[in-house]
PDB file of N, CA and C in Angstrom:
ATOM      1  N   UNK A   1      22.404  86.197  47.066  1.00  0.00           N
ATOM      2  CA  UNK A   1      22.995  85.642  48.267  1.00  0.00           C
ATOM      3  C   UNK A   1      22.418  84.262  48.564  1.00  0.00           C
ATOM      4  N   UNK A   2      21.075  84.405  48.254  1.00  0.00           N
ATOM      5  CA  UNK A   2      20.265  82.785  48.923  1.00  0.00           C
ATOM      6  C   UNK A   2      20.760  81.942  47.636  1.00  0.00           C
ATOM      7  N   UNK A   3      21.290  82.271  46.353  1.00  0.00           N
ATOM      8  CA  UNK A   3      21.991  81.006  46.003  1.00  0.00           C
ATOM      9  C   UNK A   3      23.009  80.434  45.936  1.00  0.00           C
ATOM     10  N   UNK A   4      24.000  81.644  46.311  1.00  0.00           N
ATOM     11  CA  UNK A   4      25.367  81.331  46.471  1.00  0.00           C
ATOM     12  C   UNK A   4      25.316  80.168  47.665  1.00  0.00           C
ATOM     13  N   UNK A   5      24.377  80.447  48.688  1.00  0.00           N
ATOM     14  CA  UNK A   5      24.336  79.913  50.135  1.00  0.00           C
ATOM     15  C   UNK A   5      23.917  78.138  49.170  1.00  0.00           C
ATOM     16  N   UNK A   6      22.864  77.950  48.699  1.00  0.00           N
ATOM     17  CA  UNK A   6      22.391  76.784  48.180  1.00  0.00           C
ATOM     18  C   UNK A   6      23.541  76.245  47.107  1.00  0.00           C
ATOM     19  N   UNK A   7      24.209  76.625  46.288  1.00  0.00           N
ATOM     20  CA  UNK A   7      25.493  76.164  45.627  1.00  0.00           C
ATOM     21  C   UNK A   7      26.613  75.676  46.453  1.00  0.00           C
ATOM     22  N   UNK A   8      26.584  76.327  48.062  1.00  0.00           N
ATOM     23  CA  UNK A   8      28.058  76.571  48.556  1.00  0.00           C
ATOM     24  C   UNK A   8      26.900  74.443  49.274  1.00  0.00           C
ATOM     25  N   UNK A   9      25.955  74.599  49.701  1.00  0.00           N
ATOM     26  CA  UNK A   9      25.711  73.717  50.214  1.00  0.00           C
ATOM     27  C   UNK A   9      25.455  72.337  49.622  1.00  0.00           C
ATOM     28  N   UNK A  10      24.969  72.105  48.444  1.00  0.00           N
ATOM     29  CA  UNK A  10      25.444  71.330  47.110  1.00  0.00           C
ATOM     30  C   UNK A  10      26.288  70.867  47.264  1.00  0.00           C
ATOM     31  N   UNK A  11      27.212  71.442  47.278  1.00  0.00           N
ATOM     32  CA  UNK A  11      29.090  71.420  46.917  1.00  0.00           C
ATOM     33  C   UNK A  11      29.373  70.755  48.100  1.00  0.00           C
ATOM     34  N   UNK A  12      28.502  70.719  49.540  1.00  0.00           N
ATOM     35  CA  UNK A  12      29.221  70.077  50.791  1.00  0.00           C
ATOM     36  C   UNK A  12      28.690  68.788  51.180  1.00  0.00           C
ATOM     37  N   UNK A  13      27.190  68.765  50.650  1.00  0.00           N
ATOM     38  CA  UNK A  13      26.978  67.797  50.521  1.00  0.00           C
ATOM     39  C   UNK A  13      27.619  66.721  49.729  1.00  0.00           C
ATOM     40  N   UNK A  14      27.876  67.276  48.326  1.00  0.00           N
ATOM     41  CA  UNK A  14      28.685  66.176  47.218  1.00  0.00           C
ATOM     42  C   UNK A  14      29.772  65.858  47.427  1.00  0.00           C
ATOM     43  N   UNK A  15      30.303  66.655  48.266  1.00  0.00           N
ATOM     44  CA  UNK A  15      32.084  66.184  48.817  1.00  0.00           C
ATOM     45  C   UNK A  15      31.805  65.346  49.805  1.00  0.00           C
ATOM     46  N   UNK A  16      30.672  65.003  50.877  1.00  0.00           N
ATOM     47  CA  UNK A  16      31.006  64.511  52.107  1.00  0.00           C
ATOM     48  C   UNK A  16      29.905  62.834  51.009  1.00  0.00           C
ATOM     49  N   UNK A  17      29.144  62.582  50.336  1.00  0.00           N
ATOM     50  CA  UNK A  17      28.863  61.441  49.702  1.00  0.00           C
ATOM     51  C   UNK A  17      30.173  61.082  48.704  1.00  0.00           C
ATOM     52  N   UNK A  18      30.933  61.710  48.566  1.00  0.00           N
ATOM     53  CA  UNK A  18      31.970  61.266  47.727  1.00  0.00           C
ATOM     54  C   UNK A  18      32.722  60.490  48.666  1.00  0.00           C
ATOM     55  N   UNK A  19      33.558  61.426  49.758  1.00  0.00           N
ATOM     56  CA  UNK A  19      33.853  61.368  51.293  1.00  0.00           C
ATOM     57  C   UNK A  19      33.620  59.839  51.399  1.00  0.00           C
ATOM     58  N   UNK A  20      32.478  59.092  51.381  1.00  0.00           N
ATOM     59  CA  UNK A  20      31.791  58.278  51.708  1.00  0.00           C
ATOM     60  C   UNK A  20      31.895  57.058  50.930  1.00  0.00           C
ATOM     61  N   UNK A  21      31.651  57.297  49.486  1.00  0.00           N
ATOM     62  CA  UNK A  21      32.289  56.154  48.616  1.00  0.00           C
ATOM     63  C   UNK A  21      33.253  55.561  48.568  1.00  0.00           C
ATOM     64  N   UNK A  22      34.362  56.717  48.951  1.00  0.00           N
ATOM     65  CA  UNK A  22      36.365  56.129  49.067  1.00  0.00           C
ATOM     66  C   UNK A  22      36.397  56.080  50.488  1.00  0.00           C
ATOM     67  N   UNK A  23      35.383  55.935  51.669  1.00  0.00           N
ATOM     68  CA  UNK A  23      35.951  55.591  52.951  1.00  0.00           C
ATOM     69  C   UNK A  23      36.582  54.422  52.884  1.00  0.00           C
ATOM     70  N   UNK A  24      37.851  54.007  53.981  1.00  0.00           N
ATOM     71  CA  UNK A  24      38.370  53.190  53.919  1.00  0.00           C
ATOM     72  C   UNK A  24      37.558  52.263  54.972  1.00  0.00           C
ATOM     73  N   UNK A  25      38.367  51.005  54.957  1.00  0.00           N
ATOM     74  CA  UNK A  25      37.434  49.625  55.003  1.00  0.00           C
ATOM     75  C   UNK A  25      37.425  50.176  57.141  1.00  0.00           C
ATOM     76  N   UNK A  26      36.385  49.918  57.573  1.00  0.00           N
ATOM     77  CA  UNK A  26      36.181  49.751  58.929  1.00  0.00           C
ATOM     78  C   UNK A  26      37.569  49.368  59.570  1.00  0.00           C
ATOM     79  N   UNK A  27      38.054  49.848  60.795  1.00  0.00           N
ATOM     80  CA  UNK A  27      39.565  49.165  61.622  1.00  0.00           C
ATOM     81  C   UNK A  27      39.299  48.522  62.797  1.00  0.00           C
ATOM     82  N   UNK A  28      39.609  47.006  62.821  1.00  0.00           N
ATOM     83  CA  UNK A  28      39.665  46.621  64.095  1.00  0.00           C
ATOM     84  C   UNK A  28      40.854  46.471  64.752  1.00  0.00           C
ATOM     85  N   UNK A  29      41.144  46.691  66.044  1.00  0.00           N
ATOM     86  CA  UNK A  29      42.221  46.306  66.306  1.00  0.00           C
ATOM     87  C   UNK A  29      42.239  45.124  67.203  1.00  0.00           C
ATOM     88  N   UNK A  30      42.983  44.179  67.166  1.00  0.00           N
ATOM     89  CA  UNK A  30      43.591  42.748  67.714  1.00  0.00           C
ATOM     90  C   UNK A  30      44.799  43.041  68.776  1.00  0.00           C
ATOM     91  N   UNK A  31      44.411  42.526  69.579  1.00  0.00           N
ATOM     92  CA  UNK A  31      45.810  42.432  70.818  1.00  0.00           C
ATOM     93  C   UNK A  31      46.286  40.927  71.212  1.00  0.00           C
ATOM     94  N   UNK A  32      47.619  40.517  71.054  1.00  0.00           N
ATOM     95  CA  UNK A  32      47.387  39.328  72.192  1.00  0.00           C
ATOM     96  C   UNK A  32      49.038  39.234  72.494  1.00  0.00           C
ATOM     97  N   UNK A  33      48.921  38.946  74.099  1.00  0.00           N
ATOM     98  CA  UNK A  33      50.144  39.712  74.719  1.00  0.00           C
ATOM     99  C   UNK A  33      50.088  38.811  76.105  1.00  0.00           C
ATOM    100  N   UNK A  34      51.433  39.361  76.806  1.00  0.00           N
ATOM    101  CA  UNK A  34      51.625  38.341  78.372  1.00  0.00           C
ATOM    102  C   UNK A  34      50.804  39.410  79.285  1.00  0.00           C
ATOM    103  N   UNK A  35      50.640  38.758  80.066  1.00  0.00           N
ATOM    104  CA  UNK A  35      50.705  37.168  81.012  1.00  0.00           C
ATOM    105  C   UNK A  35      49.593  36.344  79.833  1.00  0.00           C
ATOM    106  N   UNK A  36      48.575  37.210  79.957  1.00  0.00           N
ATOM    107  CA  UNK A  36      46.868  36.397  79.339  1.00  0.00           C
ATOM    108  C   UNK A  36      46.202  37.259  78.956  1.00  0.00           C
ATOM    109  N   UNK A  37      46.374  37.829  76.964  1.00  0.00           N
ATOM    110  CA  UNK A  37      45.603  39.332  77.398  1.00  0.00           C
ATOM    111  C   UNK A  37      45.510  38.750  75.793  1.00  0.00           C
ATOM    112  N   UNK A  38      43.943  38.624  75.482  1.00  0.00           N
ATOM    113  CA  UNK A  38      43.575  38.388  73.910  1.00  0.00           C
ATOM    114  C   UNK A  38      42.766  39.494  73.783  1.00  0.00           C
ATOM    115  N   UNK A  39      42.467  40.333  72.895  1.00  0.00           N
ATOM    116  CA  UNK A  39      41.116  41.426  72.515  1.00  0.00           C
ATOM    117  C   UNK A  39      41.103  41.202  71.106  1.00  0.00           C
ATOM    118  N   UNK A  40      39.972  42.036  70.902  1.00  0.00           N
ATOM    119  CA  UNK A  40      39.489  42.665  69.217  1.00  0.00           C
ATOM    120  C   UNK A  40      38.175  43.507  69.658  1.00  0.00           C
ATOM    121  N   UNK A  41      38.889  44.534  69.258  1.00  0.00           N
ATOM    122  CA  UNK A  41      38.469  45.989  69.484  1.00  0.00           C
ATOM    123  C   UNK A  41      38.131  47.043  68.160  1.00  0.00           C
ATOM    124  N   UNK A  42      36.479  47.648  68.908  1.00  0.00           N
ATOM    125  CA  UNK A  42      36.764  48.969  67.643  1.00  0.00           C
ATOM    126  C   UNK A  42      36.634  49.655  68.525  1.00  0.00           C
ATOM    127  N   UNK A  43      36.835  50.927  68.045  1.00  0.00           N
ATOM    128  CA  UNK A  43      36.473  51.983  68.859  1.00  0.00           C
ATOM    129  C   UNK A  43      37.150  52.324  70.154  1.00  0.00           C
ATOM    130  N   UNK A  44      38.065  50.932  70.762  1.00  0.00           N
ATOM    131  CA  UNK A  44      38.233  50.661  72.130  1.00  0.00           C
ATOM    132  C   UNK A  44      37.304  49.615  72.523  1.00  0.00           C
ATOM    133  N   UNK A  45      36.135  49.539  72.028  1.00  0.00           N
ATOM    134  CA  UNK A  45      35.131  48.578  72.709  1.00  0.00           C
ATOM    135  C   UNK A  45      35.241  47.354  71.895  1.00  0.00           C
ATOM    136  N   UNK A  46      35.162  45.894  72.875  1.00  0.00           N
ATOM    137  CA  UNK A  46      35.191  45.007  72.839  1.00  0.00           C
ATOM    138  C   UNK A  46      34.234  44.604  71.671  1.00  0.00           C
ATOM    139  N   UNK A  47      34.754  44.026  70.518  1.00  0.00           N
ATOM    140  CA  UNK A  47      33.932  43.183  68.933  1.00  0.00           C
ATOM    141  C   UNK A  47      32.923  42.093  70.130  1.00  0.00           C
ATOM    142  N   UNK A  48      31.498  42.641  69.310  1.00  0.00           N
ATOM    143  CA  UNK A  48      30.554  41.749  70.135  1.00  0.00           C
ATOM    144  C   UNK A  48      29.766  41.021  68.912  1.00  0.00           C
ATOM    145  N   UNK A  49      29.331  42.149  67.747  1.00  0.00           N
ATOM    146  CA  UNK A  49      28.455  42.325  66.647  1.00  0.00           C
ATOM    147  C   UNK A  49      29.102  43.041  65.994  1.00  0.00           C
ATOM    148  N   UNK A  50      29.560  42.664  64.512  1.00  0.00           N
ATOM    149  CA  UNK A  50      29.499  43.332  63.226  1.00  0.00           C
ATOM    150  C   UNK A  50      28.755  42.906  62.243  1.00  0.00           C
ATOM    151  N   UNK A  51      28.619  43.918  60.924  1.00  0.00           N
ATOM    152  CA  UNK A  51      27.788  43.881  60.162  1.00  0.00           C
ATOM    153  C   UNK A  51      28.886  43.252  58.999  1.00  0.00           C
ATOM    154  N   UNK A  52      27.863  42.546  57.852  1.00  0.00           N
ATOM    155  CA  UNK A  52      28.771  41.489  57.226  1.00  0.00           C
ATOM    156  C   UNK A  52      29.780  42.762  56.271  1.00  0.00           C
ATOM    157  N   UNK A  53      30.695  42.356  55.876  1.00  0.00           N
ATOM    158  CA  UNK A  53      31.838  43.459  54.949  1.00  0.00           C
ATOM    159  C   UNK A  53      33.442  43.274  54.721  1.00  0.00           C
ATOM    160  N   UNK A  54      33.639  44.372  54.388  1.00  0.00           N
ATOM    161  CA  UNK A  54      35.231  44.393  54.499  1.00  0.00           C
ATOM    162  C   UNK A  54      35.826  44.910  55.379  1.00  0.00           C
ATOM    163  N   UNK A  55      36.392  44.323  56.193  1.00  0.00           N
ATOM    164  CA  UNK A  55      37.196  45.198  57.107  1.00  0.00           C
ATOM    165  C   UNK A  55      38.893  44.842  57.440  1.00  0.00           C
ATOM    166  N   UNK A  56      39.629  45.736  57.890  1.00  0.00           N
ATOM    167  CA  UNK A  56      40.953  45.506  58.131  1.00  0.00           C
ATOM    168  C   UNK A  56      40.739  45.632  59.409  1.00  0.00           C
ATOM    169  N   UNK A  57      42.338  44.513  59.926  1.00  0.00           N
ATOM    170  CA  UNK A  57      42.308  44.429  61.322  1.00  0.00           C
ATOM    171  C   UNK A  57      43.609  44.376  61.571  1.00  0.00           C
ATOM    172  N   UNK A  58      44.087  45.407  62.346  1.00  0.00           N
ATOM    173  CA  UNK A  58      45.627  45.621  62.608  1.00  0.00           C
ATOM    174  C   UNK A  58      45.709  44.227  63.869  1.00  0.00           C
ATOM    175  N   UNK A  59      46.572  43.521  64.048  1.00  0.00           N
ATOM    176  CA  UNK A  59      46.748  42.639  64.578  1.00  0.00           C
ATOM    177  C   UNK A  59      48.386  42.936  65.453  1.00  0.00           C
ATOM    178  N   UNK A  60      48.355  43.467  66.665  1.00  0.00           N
ATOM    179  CA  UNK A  60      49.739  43.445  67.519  1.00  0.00           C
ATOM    180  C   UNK A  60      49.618  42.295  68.305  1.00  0.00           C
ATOM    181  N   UNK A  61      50.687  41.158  67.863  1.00  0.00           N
ATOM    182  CA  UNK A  61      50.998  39.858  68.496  1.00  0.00           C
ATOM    183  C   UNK A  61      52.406  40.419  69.197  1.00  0.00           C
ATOM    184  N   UNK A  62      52.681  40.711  70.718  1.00  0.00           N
ATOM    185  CA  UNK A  62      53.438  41.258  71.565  1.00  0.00           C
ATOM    186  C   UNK A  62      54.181  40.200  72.544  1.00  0.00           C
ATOM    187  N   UNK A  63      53.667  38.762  72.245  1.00  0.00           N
ATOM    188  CA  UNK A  63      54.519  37.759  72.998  1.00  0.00           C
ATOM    189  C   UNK A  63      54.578  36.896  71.832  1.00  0.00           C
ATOM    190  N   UNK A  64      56.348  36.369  72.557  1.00  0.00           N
ATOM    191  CA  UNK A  64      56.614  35.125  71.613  1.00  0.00           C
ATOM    192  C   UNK A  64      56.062  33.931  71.673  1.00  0.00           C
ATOM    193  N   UNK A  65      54.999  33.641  73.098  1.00  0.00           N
ATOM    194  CA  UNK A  65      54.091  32.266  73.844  1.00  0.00           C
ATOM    195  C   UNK A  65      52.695  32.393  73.294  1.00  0.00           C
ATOM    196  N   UNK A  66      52.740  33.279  72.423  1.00  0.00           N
ATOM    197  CA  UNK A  66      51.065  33.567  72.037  1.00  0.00           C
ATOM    198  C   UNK A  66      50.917  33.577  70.369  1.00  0.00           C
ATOM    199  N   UNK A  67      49.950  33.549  69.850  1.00  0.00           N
ATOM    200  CA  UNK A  67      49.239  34.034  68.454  1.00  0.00           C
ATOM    201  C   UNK A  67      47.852  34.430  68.555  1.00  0.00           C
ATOM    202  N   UNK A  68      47.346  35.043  67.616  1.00  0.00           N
ATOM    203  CA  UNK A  68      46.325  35.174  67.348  1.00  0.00           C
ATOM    204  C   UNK A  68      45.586  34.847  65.953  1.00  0.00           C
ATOM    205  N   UNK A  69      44.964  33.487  66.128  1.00  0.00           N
ATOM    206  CA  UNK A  69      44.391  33.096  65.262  1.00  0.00           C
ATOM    207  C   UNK A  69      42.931  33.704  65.087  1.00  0.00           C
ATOM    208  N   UNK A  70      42.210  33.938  63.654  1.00  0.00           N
ATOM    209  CA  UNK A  70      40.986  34.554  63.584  1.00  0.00           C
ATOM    210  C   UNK A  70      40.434  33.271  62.732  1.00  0.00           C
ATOM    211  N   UNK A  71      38.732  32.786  63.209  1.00  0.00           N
ATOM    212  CA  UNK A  71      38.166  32.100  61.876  1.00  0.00           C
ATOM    213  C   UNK A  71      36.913  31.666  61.854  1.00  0.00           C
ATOM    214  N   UNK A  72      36.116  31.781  61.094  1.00  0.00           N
ATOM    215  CA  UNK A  72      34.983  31.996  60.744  1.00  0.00           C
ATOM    216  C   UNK A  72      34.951  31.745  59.086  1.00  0.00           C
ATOM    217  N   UNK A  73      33.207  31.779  58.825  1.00  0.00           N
ATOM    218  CA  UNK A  73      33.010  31.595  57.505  1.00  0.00           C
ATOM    219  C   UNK A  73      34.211  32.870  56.313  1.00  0.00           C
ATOM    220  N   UNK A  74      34.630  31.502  55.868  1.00  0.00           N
ATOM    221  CA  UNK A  74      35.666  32.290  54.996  1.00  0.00           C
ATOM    222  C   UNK A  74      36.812  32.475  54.990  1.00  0.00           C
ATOM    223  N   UNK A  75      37.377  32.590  56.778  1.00  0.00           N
ATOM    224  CA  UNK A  75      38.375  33.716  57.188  1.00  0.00           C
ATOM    225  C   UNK A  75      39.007  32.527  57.809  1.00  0.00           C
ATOM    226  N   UNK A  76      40.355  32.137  58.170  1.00  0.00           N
ATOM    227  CA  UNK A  76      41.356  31.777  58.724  1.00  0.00           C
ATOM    228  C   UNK A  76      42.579  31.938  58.615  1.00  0.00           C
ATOM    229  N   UNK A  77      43.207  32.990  59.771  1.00  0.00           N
ATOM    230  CA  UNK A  77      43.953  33.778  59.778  1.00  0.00           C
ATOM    231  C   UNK A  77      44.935  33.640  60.980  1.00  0.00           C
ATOM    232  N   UNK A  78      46.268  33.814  61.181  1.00  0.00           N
ATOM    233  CA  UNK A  78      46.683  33.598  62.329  1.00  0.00           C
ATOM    234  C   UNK A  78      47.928  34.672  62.291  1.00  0.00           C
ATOM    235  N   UNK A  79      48.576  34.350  63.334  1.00  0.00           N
ATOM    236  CA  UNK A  79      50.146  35.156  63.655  1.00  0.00           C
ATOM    237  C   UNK A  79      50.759  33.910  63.914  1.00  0.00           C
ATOM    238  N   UNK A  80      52.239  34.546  64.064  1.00  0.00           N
ATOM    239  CA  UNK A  80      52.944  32.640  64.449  1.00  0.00           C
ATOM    240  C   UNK A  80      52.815  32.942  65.643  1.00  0.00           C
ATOM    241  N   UNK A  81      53.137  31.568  66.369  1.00  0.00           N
ATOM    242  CA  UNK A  81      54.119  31.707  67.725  1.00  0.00           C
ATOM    243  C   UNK A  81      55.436  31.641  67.523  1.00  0.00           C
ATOM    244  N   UNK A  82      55.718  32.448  68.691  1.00  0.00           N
ATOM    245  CA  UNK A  82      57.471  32.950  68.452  1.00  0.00           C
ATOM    246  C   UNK A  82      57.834  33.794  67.920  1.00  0.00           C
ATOM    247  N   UNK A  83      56.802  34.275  67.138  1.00  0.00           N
ATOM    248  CA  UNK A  83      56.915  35.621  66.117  1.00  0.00           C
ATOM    249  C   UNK A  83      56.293  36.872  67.240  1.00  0.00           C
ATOM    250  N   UNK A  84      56.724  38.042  66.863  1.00  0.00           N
ATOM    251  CA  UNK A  84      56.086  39.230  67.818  1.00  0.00           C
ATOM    252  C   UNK A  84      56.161  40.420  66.458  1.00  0.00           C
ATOM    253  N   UNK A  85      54.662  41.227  66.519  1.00  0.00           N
ATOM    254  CA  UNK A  85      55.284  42.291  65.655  1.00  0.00           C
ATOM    255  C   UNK A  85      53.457  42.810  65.238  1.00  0.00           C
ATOM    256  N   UNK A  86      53.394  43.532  64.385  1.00  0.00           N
ATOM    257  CA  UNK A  86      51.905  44.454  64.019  1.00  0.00           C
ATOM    258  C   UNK A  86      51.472  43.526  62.325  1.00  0.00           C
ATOM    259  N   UNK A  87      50.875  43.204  61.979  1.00  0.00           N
ATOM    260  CA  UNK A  87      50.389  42.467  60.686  1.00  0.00           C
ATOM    261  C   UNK A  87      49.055  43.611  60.564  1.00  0.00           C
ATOM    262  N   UNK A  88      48.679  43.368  59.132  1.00  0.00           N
ATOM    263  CA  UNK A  88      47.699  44.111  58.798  1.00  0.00           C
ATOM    264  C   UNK A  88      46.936  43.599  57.821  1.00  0.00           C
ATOM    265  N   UNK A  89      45.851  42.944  58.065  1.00  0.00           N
ATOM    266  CA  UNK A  89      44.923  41.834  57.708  1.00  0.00           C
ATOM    267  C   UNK A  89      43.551  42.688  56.953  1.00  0.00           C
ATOM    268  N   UNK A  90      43.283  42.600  55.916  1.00  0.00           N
ATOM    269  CA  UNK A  90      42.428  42.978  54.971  1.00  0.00           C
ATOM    270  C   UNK A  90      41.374  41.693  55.057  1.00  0.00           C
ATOM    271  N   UNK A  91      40.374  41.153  55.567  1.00  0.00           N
ATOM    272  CA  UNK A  91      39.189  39.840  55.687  1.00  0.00           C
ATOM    273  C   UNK A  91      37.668  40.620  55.345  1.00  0.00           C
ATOM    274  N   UNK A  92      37.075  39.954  54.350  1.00  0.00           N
ATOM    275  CA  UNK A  92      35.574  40.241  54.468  1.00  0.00           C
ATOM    276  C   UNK A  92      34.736  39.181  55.231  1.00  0.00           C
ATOM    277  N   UNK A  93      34.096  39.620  56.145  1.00  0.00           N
ATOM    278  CA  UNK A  93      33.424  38.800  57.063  1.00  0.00           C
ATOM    279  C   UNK A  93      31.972  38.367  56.688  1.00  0.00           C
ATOM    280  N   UNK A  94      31.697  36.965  57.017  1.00  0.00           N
ATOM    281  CA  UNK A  94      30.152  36.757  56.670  1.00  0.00           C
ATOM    282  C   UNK A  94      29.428  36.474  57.431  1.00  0.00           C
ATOM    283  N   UNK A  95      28.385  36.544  57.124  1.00  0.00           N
ATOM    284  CA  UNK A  95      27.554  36.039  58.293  1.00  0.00           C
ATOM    285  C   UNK A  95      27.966  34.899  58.973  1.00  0.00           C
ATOM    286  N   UNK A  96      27.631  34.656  60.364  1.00  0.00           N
ATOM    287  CA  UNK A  96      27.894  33.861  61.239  1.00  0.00           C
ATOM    288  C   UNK A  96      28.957  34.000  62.413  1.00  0.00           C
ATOM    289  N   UNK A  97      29.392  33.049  63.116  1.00  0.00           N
ATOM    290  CA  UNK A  97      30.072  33.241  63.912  1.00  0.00           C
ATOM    291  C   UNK A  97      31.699  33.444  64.092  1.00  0.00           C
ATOM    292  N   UNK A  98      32.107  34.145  64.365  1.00  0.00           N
ATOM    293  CA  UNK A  98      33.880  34.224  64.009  1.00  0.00           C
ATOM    294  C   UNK A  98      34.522  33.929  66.034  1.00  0.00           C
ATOM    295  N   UNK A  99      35.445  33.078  65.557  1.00  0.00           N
ATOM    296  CA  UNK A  99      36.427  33.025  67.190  1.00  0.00           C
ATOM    297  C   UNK A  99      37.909  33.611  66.725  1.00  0.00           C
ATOM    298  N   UNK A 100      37.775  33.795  67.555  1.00  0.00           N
ATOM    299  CA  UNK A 100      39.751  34.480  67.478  1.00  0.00           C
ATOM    300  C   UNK A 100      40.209  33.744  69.149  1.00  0.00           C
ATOM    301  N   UNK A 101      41.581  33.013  68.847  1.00  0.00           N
ATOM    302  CA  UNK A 101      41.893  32.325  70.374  1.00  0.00           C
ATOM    303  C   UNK A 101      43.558  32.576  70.425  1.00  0.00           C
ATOM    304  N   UNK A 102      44.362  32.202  71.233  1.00  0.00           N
ATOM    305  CA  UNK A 102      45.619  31.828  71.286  1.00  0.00           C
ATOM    306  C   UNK A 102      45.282  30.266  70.556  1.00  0.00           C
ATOM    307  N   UNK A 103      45.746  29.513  70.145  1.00  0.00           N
ATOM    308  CA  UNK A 103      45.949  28.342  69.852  1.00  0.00           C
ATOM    309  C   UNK A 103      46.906  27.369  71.081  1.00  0.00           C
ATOM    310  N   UNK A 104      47.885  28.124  71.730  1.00  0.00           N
ATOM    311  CA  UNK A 104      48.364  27.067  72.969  1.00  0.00           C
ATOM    312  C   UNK A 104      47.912  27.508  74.022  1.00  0.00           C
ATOM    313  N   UNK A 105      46.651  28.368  74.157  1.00  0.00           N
ATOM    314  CA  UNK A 105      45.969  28.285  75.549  1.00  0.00           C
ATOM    315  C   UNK A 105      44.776  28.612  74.815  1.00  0.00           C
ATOM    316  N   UNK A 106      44.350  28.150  74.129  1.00  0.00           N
ATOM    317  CA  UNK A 106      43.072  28.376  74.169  1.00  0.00           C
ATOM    318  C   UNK A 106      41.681  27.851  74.690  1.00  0.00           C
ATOM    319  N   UNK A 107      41.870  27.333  75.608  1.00  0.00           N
ATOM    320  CA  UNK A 107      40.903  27.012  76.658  1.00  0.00           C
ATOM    321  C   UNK A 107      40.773  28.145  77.477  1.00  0.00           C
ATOM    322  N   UNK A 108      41.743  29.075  77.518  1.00  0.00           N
ATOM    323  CA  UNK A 108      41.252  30.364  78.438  1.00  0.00           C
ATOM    324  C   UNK A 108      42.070  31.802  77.810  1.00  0.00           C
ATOM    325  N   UNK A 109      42.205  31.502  76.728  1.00  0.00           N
ATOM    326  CA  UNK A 109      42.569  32.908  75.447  1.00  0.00           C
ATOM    327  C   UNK A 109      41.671  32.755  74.395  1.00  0.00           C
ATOM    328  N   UNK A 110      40.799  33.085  74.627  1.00  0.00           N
ATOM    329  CA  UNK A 110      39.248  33.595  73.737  1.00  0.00           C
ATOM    330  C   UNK A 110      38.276  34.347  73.868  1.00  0.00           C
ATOM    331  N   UNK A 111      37.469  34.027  72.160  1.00  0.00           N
ATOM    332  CA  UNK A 111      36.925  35.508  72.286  1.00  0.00           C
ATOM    333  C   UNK A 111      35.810  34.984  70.840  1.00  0.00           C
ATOM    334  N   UNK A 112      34.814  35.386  71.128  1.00  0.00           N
ATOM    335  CA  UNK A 112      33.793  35.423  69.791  1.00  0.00           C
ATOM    336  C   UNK A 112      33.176  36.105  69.679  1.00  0.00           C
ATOM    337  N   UNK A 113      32.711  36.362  68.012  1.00  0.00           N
ATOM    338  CA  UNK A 113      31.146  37.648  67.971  1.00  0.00           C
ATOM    339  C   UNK A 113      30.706  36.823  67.125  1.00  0.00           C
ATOM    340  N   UNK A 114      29.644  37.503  66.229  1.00  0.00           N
ATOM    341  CA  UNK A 114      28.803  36.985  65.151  1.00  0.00           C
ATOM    342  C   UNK A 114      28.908  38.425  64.440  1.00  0.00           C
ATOM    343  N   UNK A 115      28.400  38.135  63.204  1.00  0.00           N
ATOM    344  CA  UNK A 115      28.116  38.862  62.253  1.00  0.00           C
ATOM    345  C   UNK A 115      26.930  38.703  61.695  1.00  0.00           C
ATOM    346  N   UNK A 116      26.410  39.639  61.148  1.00  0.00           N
ATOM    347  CA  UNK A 116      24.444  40.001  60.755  1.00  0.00           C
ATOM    348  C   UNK A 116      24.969  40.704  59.439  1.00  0.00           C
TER     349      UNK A 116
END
């Protein structure tokens, strides 16, 4: 019995490090929408700090007066204006600082983190 128990636990361990190798890339999600509404979100919580990597970032651009541009070391990325719709952005991030803004208001549609 005590090895069936140690085989059965083997076996759960090696599935959940496997589990782990094919996780898919981290998800952020991007908002930018009327009146004045920019985010980038995990979890729900506001991108303050990430760690350097790969990550995808679903991007819903919901007004035709807005975009959401992303950019930082490496990365420059946008939505149009005039365009509305969900994009799905695959970026590895590096160290340093990343902004994401509207581009025609961006004096007050922004947003930055850093990366470590």
């Amino acid at each position: 019995m005590r090895r069936i128990c140690l085989v059965a636990m083997a076996v759960t361990v090696a599935a959940a490090v496997a589990g782990q190798a094919g996780a898919a890339n981290p998800k952020l999600q991007a908002r930018v929408a009327d009146p004045v509404n920019i985010s980038l979100t995990v979890g729900g919580k506001k991108v303050t700090s990430l760690k350097a990597g790969t990550y995808t970032i679903v991007v819903r651009d919901e007004a035709s007066d807005h975009n959401f541009h992303l950019s930082g070391p490496g990365v420059d990325r946008t939505t149009t204006i005039g365009g509305i719709g969900t994009k799905t952005w695959k970026v590895t991030l590096k160290r340093g600082t990343y902004t994401y803004k509207c581009d025609p208001h961006a004096a007050f549609m922004k947003g930055s983190f850093t990366v470590k």
